[in-house]
PDB file of N, CA and C in Angstrom:
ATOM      1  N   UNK A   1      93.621  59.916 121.259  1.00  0.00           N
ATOM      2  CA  UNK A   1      93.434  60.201 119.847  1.00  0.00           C
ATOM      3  C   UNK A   1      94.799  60.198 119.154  1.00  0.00           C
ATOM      4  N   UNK A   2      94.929  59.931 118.006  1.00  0.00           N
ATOM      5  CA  UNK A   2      96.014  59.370 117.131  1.00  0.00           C
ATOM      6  C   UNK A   2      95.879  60.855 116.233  1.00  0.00           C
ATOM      7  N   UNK A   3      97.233  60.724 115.790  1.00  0.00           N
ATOM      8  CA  UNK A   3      97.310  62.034 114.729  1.00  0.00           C
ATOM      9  C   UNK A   3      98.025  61.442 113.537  1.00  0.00           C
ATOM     10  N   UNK A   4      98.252  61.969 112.470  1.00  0.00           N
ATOM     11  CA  UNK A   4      99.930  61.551 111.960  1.00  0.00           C
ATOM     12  C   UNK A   4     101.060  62.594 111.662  1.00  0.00           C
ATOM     13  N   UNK A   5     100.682  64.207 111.964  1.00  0.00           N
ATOM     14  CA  UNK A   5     101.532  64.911 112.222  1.00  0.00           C
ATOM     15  C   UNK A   5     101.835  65.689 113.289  1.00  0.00           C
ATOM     16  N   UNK A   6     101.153  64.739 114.538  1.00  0.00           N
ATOM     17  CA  UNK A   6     101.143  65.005 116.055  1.00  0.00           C
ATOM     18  C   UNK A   6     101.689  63.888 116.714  1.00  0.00           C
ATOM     19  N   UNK A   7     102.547  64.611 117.995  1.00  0.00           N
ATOM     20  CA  UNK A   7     102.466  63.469 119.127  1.00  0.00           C
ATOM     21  C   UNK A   7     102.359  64.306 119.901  1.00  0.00           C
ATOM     22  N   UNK A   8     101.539  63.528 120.559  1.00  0.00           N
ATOM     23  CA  UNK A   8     100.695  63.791 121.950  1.00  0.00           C
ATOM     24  C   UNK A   8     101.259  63.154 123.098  1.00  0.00           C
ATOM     25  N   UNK A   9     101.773  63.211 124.289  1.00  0.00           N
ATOM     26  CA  UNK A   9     101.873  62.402 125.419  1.00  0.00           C
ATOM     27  C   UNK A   9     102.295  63.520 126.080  1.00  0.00           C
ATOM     28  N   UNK A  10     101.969  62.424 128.007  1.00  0.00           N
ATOM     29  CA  UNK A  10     101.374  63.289 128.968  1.00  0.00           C
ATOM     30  C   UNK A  10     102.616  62.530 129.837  1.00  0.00           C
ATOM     31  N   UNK A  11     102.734  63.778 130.911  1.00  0.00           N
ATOM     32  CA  UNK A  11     104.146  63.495 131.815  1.00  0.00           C
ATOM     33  C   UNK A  11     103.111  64.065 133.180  1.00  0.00           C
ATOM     34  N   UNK A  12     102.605  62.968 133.828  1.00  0.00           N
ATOM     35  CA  UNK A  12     101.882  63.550 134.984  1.00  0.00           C
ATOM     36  C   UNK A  12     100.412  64.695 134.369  1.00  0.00           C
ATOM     37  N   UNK A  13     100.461  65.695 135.010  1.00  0.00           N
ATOM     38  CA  UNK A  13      99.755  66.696 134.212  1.00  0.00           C
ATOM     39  C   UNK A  13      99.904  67.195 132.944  1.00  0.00           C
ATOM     40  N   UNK A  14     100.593  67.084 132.392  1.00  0.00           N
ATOM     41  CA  UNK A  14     101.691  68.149 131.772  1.00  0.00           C
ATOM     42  C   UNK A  14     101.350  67.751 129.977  1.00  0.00           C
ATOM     43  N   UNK A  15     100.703  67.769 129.008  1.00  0.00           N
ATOM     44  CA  UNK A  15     100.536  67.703 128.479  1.00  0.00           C
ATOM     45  C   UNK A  15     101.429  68.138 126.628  1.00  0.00           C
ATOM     46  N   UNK A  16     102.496  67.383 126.299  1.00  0.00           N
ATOM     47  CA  UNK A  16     103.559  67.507 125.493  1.00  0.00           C
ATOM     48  C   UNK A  16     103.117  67.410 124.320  1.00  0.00           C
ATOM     49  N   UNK A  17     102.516  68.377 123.063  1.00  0.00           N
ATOM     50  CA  UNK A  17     102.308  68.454 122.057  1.00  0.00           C
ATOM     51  C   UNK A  17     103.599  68.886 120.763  1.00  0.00           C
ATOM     52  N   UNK A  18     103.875  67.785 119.748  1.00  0.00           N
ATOM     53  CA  UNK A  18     105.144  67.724 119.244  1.00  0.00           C
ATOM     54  C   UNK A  18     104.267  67.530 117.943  1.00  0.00           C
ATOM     55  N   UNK A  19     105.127  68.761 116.809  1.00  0.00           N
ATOM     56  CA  UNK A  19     104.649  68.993 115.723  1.00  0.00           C
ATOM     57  C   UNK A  19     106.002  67.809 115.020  1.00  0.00           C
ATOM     58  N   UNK A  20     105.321  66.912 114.295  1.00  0.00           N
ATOM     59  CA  UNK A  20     106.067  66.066 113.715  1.00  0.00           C
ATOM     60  C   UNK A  20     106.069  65.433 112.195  1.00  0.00           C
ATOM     61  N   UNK A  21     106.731  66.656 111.586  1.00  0.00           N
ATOM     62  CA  UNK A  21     106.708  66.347 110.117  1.00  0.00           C
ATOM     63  C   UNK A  21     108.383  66.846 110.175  1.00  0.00           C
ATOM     64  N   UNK A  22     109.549  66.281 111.098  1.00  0.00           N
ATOM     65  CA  UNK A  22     110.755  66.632 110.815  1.00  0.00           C
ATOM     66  C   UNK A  22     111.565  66.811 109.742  1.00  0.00           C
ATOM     67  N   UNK A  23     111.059  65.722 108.649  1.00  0.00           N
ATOM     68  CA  UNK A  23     111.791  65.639 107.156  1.00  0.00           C
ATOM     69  C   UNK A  23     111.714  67.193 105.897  1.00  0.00           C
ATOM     70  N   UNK A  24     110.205  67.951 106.685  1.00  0.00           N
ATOM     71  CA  UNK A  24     109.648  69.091 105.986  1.00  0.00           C
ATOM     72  C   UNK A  24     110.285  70.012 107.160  1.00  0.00           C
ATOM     73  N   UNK A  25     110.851  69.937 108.156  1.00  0.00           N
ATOM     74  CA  UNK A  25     111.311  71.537 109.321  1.00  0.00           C
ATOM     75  C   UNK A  25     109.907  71.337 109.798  1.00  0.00           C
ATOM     76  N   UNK A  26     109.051  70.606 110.063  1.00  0.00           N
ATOM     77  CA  UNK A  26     107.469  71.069 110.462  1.00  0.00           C
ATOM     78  C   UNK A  26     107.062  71.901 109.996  1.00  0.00           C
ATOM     79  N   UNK A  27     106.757  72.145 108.803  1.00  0.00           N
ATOM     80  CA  UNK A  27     106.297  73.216 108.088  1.00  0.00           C
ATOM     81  C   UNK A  27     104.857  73.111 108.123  1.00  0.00           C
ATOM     82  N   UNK A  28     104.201  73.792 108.261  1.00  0.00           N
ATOM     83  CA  UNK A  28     102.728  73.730 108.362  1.00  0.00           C
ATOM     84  C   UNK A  28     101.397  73.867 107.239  1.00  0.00           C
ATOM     85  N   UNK A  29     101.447  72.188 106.697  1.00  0.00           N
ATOM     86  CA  UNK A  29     100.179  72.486 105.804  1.00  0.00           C
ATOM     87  C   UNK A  29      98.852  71.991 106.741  1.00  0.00           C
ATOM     88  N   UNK A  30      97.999  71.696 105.399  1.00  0.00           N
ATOM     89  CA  UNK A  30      96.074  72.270 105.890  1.00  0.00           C
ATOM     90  C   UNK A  30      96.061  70.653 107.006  1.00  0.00           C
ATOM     91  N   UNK A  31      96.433  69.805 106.384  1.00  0.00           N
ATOM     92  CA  UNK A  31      96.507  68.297 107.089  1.00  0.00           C
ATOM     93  C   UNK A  31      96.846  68.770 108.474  1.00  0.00           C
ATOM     94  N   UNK A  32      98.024  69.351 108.743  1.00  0.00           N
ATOM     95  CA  UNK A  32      98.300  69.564 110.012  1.00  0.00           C
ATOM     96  C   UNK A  32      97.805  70.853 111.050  1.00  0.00           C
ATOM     97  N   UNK A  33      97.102  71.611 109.875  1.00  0.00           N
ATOM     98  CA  UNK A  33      96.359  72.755 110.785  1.00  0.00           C
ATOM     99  C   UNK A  33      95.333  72.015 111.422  1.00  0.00           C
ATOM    100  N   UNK A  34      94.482  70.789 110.462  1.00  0.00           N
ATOM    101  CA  UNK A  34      93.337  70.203 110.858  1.00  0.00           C
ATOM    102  C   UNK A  34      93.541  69.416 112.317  1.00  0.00           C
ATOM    103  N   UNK A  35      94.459  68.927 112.102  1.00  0.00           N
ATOM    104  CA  UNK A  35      95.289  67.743 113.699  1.00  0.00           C
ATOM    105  C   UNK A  35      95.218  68.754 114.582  1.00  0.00           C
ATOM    106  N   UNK A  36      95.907  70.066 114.898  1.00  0.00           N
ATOM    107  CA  UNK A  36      96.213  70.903 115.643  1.00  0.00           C
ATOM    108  C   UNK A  36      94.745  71.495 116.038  1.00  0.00           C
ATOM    109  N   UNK A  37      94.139  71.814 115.382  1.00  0.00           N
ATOM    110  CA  UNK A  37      92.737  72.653 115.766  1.00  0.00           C
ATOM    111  C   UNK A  37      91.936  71.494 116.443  1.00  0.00           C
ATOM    112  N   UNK A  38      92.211  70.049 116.253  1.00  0.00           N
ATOM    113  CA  UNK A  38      91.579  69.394 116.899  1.00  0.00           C
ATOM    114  C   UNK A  38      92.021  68.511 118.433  1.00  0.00           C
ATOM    115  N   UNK A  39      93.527  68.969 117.946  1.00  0.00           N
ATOM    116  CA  UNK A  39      93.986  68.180 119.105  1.00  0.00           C
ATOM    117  C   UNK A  39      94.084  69.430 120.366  1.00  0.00           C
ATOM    118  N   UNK A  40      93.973  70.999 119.774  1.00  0.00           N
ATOM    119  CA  UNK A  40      93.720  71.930 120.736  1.00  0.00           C
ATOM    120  C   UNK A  40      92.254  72.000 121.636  1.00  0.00           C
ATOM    121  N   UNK A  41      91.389  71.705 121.020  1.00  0.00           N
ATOM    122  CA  UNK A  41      89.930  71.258 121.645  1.00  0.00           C
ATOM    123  C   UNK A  41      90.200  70.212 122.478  1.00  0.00           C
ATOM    124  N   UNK A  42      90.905  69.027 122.181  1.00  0.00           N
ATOM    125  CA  UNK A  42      90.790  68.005 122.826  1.00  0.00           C
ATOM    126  C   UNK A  42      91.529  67.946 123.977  1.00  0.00           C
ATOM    127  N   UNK A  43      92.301  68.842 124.206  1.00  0.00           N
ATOM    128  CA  UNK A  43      93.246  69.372 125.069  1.00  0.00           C
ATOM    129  C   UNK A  43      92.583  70.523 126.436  1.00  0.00           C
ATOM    130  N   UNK A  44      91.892  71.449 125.655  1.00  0.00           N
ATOM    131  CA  UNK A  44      91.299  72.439 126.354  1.00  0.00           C
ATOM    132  C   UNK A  44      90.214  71.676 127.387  1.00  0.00           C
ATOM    133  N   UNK A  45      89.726  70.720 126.443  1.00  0.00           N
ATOM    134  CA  UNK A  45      88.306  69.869 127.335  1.00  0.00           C
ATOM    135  C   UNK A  45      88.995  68.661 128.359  1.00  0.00           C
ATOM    136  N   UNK A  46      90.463  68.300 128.204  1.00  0.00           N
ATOM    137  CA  UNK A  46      91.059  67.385 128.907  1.00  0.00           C
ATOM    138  C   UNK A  46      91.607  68.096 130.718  1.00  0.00           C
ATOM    139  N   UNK A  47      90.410  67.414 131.672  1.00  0.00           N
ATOM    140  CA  UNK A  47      90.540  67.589 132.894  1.00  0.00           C
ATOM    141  C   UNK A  47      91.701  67.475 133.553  1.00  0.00           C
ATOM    142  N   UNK A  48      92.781  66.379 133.256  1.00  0.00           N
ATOM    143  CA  UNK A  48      93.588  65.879 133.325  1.00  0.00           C
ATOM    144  C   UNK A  48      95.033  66.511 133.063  1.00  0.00           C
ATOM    145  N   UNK A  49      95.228  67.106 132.075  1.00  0.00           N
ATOM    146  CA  UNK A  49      96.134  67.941 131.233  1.00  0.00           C
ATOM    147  C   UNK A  49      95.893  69.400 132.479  1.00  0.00           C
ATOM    148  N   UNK A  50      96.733  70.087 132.656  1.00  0.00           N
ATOM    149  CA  UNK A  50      96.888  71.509 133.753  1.00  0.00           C
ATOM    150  C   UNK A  50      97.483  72.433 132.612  1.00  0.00           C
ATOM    151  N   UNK A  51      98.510  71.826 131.709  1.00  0.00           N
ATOM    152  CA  UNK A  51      99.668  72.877 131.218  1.00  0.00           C
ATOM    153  C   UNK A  51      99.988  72.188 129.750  1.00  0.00           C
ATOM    154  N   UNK A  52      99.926  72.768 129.004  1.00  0.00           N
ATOM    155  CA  UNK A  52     100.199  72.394 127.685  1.00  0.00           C
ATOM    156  C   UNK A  52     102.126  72.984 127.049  1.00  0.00           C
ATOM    157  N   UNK A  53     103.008  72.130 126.500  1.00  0.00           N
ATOM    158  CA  UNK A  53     103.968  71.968 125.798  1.00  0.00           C
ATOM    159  C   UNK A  53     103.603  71.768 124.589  1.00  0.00           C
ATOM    160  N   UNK A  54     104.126  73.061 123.502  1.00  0.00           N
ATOM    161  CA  UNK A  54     104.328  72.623 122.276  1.00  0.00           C
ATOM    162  C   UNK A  54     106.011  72.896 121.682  1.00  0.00           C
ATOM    163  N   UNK A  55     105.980  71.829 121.155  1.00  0.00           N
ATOM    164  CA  UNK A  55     107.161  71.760 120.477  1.00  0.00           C
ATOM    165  C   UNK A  55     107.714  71.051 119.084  1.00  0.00           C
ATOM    166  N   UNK A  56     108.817  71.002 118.305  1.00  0.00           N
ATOM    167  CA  UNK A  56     108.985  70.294 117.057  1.00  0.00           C
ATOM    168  C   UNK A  56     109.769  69.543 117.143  1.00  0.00           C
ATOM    169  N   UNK A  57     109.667  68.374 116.158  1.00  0.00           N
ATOM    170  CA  UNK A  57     110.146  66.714 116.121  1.00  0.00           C
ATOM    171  C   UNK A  57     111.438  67.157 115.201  1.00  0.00           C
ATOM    172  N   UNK A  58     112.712  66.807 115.683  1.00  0.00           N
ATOM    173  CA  UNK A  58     113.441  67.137 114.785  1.00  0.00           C
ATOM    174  C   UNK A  58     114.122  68.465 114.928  1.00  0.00           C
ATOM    175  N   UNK A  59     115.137  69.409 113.992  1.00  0.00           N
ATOM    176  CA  UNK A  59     116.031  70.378 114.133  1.00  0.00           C
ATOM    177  C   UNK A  59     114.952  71.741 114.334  1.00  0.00           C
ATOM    178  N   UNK A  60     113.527  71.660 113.907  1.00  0.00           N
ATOM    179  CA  UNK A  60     112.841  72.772 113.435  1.00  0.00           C
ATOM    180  C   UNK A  60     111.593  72.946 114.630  1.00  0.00           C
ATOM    181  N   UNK A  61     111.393  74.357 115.030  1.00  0.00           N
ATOM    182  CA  UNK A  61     110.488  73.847 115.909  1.00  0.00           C
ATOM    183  C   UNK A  61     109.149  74.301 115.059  1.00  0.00           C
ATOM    184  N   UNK A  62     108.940  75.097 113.907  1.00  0.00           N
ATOM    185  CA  UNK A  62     108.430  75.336 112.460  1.00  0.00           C
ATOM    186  C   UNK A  62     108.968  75.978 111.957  1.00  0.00           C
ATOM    187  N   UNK A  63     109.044  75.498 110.546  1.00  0.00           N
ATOM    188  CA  UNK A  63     109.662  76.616 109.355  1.00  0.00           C
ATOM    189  C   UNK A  63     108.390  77.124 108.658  1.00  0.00           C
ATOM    190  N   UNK A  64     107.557  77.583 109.171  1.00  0.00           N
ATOM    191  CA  UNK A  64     106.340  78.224 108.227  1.00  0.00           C
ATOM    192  C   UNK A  64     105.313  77.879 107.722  1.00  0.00           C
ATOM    193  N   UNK A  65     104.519  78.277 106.813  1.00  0.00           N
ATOM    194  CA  UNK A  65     103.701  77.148 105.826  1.00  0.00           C
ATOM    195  C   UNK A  65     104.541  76.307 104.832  1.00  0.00           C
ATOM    196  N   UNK A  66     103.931  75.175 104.188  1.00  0.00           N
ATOM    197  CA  UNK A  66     104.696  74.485 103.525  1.00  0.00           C
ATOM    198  C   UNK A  66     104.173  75.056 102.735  1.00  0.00           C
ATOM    199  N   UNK A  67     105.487  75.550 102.194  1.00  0.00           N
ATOM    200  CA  UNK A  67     105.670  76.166 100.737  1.00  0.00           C
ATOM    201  C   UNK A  67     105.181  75.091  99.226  1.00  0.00           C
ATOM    202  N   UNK A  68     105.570  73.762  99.464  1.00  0.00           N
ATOM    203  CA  UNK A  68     105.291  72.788  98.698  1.00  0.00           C
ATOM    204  C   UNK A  68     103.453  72.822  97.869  1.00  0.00           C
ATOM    205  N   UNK A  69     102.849  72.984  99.249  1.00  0.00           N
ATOM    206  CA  UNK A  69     101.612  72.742  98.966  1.00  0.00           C
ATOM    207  C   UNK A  69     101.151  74.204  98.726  1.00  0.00           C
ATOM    208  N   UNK A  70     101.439  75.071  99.257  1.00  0.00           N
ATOM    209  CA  UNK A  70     100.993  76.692  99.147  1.00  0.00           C
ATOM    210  C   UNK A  70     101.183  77.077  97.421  1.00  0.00           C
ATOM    211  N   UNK A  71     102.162  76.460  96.927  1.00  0.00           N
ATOM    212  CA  UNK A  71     102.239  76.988  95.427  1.00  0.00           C
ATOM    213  C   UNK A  71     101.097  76.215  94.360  1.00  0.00           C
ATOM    214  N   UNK A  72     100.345  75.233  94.957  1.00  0.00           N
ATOM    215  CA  UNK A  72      99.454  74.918  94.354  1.00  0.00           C
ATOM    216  C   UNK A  72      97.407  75.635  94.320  1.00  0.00           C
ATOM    217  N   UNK A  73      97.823  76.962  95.398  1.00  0.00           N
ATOM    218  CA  UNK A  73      96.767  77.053  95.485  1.00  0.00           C
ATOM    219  C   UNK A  73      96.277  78.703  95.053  1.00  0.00           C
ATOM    220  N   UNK A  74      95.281  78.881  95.085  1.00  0.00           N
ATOM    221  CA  UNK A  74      94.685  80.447  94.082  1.00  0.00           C
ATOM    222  C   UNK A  74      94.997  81.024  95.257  1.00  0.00           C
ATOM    223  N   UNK A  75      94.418  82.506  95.075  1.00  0.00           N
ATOM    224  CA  UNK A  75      94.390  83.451  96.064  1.00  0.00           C
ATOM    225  C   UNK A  75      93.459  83.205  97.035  1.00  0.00           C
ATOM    226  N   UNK A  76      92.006  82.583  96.780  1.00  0.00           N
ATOM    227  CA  UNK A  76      90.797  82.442  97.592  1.00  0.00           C
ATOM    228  C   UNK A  76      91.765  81.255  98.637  1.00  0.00           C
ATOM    229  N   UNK A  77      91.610  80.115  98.009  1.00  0.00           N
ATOM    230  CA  UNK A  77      92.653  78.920  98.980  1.00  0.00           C
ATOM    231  C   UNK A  77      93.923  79.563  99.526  1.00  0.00           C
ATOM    232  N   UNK A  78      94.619  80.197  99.522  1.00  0.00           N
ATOM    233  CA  UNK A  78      95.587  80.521  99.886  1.00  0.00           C
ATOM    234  C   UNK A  78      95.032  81.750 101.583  1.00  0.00           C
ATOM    235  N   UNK A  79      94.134  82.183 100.563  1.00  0.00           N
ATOM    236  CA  UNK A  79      93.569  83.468 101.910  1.00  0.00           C
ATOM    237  C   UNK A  79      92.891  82.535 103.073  1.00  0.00           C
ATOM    238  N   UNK A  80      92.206  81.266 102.278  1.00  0.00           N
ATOM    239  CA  UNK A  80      91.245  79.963 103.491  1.00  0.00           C
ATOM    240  C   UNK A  80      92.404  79.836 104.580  1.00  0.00           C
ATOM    241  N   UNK A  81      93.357  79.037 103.889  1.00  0.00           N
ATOM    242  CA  UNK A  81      94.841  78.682 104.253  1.00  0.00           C
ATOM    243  C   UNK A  81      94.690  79.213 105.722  1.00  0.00           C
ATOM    244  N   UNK A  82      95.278  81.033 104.977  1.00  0.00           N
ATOM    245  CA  UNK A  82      95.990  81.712 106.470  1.00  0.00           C
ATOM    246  C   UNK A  82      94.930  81.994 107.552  1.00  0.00           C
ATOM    247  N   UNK A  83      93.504  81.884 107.172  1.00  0.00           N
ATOM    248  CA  UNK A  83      92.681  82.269 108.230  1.00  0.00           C
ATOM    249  C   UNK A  83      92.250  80.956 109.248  1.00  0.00           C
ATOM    250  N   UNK A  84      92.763  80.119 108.535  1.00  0.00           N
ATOM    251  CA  UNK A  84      92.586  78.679 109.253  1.00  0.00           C
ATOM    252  C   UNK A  84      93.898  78.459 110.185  1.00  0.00           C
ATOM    253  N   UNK A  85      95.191  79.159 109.897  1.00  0.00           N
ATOM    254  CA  UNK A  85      95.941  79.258 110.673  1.00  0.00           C
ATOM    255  C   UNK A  85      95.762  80.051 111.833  1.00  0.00           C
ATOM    256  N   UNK A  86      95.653  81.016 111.643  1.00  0.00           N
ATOM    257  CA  UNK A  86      94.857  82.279 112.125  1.00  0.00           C
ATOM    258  C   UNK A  86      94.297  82.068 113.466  1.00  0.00           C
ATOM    259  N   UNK A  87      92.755  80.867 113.299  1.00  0.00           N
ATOM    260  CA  UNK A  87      91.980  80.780 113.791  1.00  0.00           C
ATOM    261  C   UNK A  87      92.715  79.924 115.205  1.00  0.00           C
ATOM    262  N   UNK A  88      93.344  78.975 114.728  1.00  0.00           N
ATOM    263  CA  UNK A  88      94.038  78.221 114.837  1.00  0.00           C
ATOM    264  C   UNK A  88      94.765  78.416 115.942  1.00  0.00           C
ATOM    265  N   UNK A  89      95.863  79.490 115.931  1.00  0.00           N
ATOM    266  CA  UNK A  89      97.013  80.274 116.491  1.00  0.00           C
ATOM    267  C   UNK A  89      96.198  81.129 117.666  1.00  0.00           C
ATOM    268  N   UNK A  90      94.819  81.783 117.444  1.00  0.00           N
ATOM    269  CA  UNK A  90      94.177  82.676 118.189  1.00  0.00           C
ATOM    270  C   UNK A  90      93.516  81.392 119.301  1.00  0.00           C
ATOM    271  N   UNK A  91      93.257  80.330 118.835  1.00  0.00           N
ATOM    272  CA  UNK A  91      92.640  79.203 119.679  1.00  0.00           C
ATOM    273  C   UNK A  91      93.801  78.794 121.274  1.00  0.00           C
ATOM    274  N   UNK A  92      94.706  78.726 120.690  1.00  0.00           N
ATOM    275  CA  UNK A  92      96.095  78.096 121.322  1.00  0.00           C
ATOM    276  C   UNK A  92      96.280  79.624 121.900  1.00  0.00           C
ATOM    277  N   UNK A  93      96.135  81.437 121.936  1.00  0.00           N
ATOM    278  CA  UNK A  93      96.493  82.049 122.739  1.00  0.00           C
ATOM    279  C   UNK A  93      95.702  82.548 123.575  1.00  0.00           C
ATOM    280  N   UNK A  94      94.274  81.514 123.453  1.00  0.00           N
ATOM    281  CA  UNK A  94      93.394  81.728 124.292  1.00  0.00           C
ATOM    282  C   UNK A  94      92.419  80.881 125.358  1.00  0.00           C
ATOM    283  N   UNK A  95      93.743  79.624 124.865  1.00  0.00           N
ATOM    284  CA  UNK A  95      93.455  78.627 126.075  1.00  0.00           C
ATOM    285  C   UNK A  95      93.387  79.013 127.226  1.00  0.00           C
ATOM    286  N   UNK A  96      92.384  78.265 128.220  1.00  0.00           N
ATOM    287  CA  UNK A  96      92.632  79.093 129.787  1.00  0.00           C
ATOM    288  C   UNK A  96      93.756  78.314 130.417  1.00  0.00           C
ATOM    289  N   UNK A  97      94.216  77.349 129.976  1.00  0.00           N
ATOM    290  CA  UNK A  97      95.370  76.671 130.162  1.00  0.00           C
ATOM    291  C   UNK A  97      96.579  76.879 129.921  1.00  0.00           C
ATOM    292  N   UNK A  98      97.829  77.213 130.371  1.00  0.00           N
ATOM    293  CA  UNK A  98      99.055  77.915 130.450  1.00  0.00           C
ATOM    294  C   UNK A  98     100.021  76.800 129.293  1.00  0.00           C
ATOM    295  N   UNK A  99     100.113  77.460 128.156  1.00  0.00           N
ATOM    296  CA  UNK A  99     100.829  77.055 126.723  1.00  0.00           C
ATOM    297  C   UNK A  99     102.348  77.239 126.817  1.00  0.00           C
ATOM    298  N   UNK A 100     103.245  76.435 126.940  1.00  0.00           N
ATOM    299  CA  UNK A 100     104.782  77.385 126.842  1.00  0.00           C
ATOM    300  C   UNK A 100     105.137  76.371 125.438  1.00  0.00           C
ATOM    301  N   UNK A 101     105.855  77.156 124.746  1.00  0.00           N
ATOM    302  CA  UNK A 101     106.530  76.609 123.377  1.00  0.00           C
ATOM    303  C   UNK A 101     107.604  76.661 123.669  1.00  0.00           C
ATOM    304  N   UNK A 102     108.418  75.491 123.483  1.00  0.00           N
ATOM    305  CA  UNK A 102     109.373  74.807 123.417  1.00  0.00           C
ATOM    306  C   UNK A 102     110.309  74.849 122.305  1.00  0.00           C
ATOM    307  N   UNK A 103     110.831  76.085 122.187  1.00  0.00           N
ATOM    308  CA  UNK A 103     111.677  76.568 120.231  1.00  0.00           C
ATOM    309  C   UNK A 103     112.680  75.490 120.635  1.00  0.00           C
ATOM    310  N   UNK A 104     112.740  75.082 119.068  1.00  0.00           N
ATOM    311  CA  UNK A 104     113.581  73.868 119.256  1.00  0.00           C
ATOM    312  C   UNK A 104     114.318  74.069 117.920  1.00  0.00           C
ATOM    313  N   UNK A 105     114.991  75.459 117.499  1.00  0.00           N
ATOM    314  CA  UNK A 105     115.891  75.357 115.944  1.00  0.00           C
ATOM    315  C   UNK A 105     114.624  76.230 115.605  1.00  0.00           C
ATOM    316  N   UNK A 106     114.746  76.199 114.066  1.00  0.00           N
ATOM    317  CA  UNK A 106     114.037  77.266 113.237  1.00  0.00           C
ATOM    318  C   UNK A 106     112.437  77.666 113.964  1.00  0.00           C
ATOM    319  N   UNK A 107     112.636  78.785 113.700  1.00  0.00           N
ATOM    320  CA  UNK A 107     110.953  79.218 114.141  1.00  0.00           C
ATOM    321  C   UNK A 107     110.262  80.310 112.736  1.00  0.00           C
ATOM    322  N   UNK A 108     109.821  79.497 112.121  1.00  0.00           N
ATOM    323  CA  UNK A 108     109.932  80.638 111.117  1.00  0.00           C
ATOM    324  C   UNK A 108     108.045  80.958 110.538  1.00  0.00           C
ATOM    325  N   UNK A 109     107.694  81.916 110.067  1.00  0.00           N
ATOM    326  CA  UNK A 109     106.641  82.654 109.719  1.00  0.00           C
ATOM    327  C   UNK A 109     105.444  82.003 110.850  1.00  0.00           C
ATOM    328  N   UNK A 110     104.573  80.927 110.765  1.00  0.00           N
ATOM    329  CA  UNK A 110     103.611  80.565 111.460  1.00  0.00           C
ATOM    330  C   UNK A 110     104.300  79.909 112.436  1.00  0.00           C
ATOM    331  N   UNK A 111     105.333  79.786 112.920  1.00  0.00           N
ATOM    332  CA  UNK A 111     106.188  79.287 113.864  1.00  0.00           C
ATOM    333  C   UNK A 111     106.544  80.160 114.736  1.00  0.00           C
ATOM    334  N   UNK A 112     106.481  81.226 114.097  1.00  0.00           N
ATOM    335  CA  UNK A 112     106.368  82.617 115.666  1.00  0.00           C
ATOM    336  C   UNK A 112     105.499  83.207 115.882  1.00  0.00           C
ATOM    337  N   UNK A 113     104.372  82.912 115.614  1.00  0.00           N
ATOM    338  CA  UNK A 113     103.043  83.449 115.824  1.00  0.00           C
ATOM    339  C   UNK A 113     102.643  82.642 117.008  1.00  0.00           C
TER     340      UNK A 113
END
């Protein structure tokens, strides 16, 4: 499966997930919560994959939500936002599959969760 703010590739078992919006620090909008929540399913159900790597493309391993897109939205969208992160973040610490993150430079708000 193809993303455009994911790369995905596999080293033997080992399954290397790289948040890749470097030009933004990987800052995390809804586009890329959507990739992530799906490429975490697709991961969890992958026989193949033992151990999951996440990490960031570039100096940042996340700088947060993107602020860019967050100032365009009400309180209701904004509250969707964080619970979709949320959901998101609780998915990935409850893989039965062993997750290590790979800080790579900034780790900031949804980047240390």
């Amino acid at each position: 499966m193809t993303y455009e703010n994911l790369l995905l590739k596999r080293e033997g078992n080992i399954g290397i997930l790289s948040i890749n919006r470097p030009d933004e620090l990987n800052a995390i909008n809804g586009k890329l919560l959507e990739e992530l929540d799906r490429a975490i399913d697709n991961i969890s159900m992958d026989e193949e994959i033992y151990v999951l790597i996440i990490t960031g493309e570039g100096r940042a391993f996340v700088a947060g939500a993107d602020i860019s897109e967050m100032k365009d939205k009400n309180s209701m969208e904004a509250r969707d936002f964080a619970e979709k992160g949320l959901s998101v973040f609780r998915k990935i610490e409850l893989m039965e599959k062993p997750v290590i993150a790979a800080v790579n430079g900034f780790a900031l708000g949804g980047g240390c969760e």
